[in-house]
PDB file of N, CA and C in Angstrom:
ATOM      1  N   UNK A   1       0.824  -1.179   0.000  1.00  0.00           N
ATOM      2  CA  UNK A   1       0.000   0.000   0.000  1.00  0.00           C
ATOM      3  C   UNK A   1       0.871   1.247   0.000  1.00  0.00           C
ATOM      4  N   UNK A   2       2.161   1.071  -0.490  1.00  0.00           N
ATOM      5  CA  UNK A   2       3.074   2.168  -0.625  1.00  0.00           C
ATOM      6  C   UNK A   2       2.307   3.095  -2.242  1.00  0.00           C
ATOM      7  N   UNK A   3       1.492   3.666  -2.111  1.00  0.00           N
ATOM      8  CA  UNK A   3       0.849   4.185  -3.503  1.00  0.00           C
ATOM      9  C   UNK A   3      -0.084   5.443  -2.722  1.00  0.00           C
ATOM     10  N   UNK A   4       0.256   6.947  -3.090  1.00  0.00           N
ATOM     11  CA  UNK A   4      -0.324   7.966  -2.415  1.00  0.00           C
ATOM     12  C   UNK A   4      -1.820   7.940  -3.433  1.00  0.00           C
ATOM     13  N   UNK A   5      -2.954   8.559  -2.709  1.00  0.00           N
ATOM     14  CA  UNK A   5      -4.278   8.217  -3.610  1.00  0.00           C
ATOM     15  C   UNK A   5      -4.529   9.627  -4.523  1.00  0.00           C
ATOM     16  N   UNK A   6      -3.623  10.145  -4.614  1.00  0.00           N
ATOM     17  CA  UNK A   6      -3.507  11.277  -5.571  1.00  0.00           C
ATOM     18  C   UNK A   6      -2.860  10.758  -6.590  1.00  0.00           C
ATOM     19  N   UNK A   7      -1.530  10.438  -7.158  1.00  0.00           N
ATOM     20  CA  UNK A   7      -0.861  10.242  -7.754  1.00  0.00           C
ATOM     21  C   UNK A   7      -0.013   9.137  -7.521  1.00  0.00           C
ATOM     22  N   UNK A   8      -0.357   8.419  -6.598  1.00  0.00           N
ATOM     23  CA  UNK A   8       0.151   7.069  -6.643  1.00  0.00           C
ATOM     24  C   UNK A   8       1.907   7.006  -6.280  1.00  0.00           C
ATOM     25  N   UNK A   9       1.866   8.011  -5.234  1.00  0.00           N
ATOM     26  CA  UNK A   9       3.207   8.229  -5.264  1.00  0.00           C
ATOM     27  C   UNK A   9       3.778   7.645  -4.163  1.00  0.00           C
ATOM     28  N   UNK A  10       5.184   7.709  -3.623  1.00  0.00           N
ATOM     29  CA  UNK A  10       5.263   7.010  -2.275  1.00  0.00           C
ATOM     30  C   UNK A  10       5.485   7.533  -0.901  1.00  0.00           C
ATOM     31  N   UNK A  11       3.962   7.370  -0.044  1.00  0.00           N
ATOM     32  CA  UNK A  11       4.634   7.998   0.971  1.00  0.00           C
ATOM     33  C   UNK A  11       5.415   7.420   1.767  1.00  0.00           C
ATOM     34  N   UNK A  12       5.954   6.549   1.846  1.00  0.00           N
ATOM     35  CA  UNK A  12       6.703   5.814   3.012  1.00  0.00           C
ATOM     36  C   UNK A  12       8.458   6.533   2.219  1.00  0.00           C
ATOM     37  N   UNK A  13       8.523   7.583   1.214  1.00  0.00           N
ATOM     38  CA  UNK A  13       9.658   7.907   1.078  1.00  0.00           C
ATOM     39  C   UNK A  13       9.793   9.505   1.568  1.00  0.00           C
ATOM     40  N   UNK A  14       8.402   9.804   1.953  1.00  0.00           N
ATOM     41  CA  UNK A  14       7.675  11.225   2.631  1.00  0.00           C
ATOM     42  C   UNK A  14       8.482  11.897   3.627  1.00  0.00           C
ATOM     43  N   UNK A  15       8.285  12.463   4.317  1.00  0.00           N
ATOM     44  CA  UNK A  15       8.838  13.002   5.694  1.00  0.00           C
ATOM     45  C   UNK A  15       7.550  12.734   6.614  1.00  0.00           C
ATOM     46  N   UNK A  16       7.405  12.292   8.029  1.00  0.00           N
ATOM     47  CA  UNK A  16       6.701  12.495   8.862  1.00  0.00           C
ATOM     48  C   UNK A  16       7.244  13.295  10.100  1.00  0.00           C
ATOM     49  N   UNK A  17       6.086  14.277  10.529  1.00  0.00           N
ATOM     50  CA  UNK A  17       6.140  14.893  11.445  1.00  0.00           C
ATOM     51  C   UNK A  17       4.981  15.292  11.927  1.00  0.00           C
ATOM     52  N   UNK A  18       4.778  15.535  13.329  1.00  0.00           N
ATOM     53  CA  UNK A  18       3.346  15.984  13.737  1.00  0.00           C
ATOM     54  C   UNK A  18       2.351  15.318  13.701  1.00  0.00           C
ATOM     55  N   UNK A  19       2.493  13.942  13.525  1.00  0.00           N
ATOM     56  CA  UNK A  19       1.306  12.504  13.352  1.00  0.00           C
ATOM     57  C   UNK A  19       1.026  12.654  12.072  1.00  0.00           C
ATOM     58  N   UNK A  20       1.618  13.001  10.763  1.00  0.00           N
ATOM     59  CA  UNK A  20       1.370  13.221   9.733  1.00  0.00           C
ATOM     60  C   UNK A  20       2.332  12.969   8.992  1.00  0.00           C
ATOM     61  N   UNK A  21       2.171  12.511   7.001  1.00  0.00           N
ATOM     62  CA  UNK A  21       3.550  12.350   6.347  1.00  0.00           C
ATOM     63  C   UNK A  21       2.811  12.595   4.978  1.00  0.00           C
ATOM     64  N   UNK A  22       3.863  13.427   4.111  1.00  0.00           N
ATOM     65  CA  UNK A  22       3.508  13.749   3.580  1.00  0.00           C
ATOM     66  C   UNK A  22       4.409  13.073   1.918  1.00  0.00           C
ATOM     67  N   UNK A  23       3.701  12.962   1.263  1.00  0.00           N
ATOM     68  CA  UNK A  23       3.900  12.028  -0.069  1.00  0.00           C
ATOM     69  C   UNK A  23       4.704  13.412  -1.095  1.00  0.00           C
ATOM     70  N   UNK A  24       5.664  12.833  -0.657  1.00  0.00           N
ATOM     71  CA  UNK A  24       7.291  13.503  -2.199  1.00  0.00           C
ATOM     72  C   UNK A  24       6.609  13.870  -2.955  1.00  0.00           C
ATOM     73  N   UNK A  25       6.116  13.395  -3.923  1.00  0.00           N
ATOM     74  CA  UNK A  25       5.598  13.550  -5.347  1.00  0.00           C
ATOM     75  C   UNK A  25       4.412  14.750  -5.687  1.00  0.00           C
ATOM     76  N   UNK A  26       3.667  14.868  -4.543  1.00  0.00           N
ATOM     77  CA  UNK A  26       2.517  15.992  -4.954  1.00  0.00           C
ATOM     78  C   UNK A  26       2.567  17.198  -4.190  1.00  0.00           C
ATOM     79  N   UNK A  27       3.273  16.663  -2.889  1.00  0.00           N
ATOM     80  CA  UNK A  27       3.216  17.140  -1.271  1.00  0.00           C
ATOM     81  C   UNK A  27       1.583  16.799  -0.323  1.00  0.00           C
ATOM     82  N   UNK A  28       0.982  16.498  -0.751  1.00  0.00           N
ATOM     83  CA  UNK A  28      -0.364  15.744  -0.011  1.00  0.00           C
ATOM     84  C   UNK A  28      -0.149  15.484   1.323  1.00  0.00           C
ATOM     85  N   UNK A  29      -0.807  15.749   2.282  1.00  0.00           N
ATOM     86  CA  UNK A  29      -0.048  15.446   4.123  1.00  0.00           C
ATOM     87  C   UNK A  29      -1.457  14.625   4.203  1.00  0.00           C
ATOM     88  N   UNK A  30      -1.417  13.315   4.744  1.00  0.00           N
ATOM     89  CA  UNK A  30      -2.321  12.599   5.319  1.00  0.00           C
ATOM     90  C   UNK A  30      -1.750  12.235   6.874  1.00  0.00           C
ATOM     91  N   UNK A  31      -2.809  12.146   7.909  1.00  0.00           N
ATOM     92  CA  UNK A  31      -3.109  12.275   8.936  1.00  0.00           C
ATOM     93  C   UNK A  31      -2.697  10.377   9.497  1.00  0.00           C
ATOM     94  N   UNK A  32      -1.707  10.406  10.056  1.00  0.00           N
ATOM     95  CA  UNK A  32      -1.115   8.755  10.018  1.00  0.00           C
ATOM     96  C   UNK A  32      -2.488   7.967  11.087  1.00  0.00           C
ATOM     97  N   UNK A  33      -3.305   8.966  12.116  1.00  0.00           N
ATOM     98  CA  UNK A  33      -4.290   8.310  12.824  1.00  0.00           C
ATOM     99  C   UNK A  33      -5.183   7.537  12.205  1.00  0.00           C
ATOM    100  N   UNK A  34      -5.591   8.503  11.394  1.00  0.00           N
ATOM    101  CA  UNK A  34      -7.033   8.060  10.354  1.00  0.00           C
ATOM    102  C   UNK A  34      -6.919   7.553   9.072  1.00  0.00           C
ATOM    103  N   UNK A  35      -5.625   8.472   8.110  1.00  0.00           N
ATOM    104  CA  UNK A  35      -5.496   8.589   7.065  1.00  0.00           C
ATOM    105  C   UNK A  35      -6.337   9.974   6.049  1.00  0.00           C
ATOM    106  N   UNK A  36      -7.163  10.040   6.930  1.00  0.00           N
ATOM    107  CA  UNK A  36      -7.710  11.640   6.408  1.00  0.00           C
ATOM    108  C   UNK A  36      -6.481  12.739   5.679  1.00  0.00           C
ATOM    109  N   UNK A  37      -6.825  13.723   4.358  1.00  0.00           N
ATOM    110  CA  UNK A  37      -6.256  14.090   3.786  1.00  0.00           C
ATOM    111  C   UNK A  37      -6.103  15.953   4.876  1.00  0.00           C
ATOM    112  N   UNK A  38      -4.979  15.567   5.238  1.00  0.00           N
ATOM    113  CA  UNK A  38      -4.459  17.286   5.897  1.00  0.00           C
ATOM    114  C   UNK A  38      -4.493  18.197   5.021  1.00  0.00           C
ATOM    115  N   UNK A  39      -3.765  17.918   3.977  1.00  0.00           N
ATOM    116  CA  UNK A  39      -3.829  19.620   3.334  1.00  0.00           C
ATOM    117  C   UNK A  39      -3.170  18.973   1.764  1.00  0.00           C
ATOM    118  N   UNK A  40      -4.315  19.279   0.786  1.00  0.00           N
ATOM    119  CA  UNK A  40      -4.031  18.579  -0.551  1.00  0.00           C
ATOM    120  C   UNK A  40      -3.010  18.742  -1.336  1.00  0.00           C
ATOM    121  N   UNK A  41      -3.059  18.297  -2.680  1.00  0.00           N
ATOM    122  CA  UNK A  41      -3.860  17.771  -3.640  1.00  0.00           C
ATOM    123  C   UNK A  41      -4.990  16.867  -3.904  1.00  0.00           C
ATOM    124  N   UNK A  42      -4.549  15.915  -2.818  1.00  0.00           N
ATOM    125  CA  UNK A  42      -4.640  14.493  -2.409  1.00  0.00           C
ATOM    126  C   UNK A  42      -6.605  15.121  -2.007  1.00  0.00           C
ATOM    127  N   UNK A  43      -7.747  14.137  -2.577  1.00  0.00           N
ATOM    128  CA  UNK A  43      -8.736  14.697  -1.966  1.00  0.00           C
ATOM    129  C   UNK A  43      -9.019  13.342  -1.282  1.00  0.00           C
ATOM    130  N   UNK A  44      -9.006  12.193  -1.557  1.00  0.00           N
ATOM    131  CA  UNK A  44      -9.488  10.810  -1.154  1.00  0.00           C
ATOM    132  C   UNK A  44      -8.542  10.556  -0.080  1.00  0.00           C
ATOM    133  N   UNK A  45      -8.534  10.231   1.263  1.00  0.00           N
ATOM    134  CA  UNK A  45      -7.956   9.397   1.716  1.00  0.00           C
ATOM    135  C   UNK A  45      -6.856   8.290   1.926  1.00  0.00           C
ATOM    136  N   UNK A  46      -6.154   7.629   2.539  1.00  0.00           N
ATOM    137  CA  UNK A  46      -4.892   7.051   2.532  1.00  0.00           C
ATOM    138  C   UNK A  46      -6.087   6.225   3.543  1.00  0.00           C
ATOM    139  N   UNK A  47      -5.672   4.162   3.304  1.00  0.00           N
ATOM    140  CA  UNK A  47      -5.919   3.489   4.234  1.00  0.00           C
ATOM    141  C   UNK A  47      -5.247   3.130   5.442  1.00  0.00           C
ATOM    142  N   UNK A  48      -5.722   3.133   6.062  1.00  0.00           N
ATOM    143  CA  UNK A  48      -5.414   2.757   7.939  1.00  0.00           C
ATOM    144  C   UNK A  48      -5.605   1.473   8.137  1.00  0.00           C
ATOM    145  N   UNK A  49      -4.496   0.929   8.515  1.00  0.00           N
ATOM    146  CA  UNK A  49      -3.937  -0.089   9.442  1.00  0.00           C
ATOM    147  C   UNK A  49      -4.172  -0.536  11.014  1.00  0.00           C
ATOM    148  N   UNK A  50      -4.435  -1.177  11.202  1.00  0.00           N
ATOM    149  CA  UNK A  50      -4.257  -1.338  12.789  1.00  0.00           C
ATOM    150  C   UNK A  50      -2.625  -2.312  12.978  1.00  0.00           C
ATOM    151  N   UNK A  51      -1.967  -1.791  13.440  1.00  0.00           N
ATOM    152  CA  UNK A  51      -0.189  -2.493  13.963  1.00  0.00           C
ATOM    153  C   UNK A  51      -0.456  -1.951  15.513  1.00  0.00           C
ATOM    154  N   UNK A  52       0.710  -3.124  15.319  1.00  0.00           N
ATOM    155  CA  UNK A  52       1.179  -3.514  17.157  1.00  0.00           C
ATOM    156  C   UNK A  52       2.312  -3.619  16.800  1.00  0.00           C
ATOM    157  N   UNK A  53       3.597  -3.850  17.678  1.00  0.00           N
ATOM    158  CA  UNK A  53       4.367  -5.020  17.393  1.00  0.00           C
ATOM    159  C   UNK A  53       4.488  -5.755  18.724  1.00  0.00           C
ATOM    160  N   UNK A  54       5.171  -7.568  18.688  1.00  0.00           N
ATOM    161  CA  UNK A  54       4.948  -8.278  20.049  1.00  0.00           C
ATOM    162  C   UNK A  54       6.586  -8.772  19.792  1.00  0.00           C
ATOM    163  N   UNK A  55       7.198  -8.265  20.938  1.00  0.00           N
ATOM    164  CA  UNK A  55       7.972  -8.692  21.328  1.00  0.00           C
ATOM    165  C   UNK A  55       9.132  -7.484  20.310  1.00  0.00           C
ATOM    166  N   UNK A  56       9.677  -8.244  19.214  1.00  0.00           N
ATOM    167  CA  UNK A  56      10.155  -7.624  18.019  1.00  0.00           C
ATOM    168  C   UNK A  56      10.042  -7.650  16.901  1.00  0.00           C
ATOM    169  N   UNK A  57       8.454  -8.151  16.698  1.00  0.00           N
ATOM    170  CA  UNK A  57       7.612  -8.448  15.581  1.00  0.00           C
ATOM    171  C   UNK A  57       7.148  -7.604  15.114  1.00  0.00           C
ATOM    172  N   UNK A  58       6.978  -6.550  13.959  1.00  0.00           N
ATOM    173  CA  UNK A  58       5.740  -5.746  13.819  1.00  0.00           C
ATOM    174  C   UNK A  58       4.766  -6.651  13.223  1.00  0.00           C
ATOM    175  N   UNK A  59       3.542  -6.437  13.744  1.00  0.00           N
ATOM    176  CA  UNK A  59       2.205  -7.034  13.100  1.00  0.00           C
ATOM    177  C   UNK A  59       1.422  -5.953  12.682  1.00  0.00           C
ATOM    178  N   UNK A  60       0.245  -6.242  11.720  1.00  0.00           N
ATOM    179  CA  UNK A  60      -0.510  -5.505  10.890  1.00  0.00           C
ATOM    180  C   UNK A  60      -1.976  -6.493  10.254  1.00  0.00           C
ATOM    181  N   UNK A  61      -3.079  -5.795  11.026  1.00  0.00           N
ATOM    182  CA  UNK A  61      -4.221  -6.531  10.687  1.00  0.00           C
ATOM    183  C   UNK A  61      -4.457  -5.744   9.374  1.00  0.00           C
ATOM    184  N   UNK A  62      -5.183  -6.688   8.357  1.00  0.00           N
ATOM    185  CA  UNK A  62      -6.046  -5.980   7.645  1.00  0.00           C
ATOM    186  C   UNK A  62      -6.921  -5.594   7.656  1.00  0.00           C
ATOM    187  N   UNK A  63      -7.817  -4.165   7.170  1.00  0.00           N
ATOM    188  CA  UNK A  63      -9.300  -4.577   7.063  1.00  0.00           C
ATOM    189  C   UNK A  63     -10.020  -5.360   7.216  1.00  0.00           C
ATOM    190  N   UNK A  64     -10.932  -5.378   8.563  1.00  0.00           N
ATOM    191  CA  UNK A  64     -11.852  -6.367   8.218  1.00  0.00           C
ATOM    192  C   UNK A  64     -11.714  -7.768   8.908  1.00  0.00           C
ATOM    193  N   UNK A  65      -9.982  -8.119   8.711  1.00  0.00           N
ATOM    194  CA  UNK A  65      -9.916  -9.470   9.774  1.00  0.00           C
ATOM    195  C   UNK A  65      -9.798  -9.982  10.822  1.00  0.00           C
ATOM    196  N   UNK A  66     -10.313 -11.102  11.088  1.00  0.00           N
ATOM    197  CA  UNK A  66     -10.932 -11.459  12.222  1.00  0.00           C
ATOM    198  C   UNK A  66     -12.187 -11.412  12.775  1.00  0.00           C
ATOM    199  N   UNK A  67     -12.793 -10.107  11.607  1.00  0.00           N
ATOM    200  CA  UNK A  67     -14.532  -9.525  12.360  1.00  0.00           C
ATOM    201  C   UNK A  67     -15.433 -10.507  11.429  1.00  0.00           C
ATOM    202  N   UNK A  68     -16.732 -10.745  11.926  1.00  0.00           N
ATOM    203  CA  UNK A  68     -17.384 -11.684  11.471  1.00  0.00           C
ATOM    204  C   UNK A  68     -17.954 -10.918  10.047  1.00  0.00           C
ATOM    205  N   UNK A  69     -18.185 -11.446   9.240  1.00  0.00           N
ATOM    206  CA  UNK A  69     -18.935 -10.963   7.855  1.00  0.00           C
ATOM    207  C   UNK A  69     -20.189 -10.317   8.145  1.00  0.00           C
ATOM    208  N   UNK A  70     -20.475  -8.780   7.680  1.00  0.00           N
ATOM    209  CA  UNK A  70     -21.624  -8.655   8.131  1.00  0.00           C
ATOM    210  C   UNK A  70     -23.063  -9.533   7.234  1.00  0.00           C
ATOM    211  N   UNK A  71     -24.601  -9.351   8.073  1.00  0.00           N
ATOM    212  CA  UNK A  71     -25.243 -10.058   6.987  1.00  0.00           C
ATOM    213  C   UNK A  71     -26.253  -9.155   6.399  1.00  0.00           C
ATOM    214  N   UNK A  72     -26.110 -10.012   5.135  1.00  0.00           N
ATOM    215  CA  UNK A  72     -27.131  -9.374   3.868  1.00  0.00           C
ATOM    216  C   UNK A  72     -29.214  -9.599   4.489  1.00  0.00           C
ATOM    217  N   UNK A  73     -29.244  -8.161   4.390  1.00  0.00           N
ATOM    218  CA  UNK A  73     -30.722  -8.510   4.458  1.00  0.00           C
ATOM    219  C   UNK A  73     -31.109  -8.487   3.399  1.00  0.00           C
ATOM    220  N   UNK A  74     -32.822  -9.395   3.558  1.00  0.00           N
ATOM    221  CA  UNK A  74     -33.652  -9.752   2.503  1.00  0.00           C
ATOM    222  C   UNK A  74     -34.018  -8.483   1.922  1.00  0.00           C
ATOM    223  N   UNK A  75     -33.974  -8.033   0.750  1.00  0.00           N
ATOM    224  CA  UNK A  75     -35.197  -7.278   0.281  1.00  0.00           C
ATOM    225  C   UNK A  75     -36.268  -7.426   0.437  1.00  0.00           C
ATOM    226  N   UNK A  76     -37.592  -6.600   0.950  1.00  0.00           N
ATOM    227  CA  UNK A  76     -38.803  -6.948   1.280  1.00  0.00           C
ATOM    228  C   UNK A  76     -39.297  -7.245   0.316  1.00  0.00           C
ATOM    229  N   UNK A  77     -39.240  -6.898  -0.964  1.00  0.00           N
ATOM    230  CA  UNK A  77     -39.590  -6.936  -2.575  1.00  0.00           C
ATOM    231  C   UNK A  77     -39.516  -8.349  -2.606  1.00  0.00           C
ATOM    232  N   UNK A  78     -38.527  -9.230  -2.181  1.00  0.00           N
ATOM    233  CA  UNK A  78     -38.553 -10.865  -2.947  1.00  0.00           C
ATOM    234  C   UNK A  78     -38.568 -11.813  -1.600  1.00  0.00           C
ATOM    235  N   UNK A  79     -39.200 -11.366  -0.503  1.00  0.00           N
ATOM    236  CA  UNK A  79     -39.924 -12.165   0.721  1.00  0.00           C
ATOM    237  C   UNK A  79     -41.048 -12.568   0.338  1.00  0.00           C
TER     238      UNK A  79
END
């Protein structure tokens, strides 16, 4: 997920400072908490991670895993 959502550029080659890093290529600052766009080009968002690390591991859940699938309701139309 090294790909900024402006221009696809890299922020992990960015500078961070201030809970924020900002992507070389456009200057775009996304917000490392949320991924929310600080101060553009960049209008869409950067995805968020949940990391830990254990012991001297870094770990990194994806989206989504571990949580149960949510479920599809019926349309009342084809009950």
């Amino acid at each position: 997920m090294d790909r900024c959502s402006h221009l696809s550029g890299p922020p992990t080659e960015g500078q961070v400072a201030g809970g924020c890093v900002t992507c070389p290529w456009p200057g775009s600052v996304f917000s490392l908490a949320d991924g929310e766009v600080v101060h553009g080009p960049a209008t869409a968002p950067q995805p968020v991670f949940e990391t830990r690390v254990l012991g001297e591991e870094p770990q990194v859940r994806l989206p989504g895993a571990g949580q149960p699938l949510p479920t599809v309701e019926t349309c009342s139309r084809y009950s």
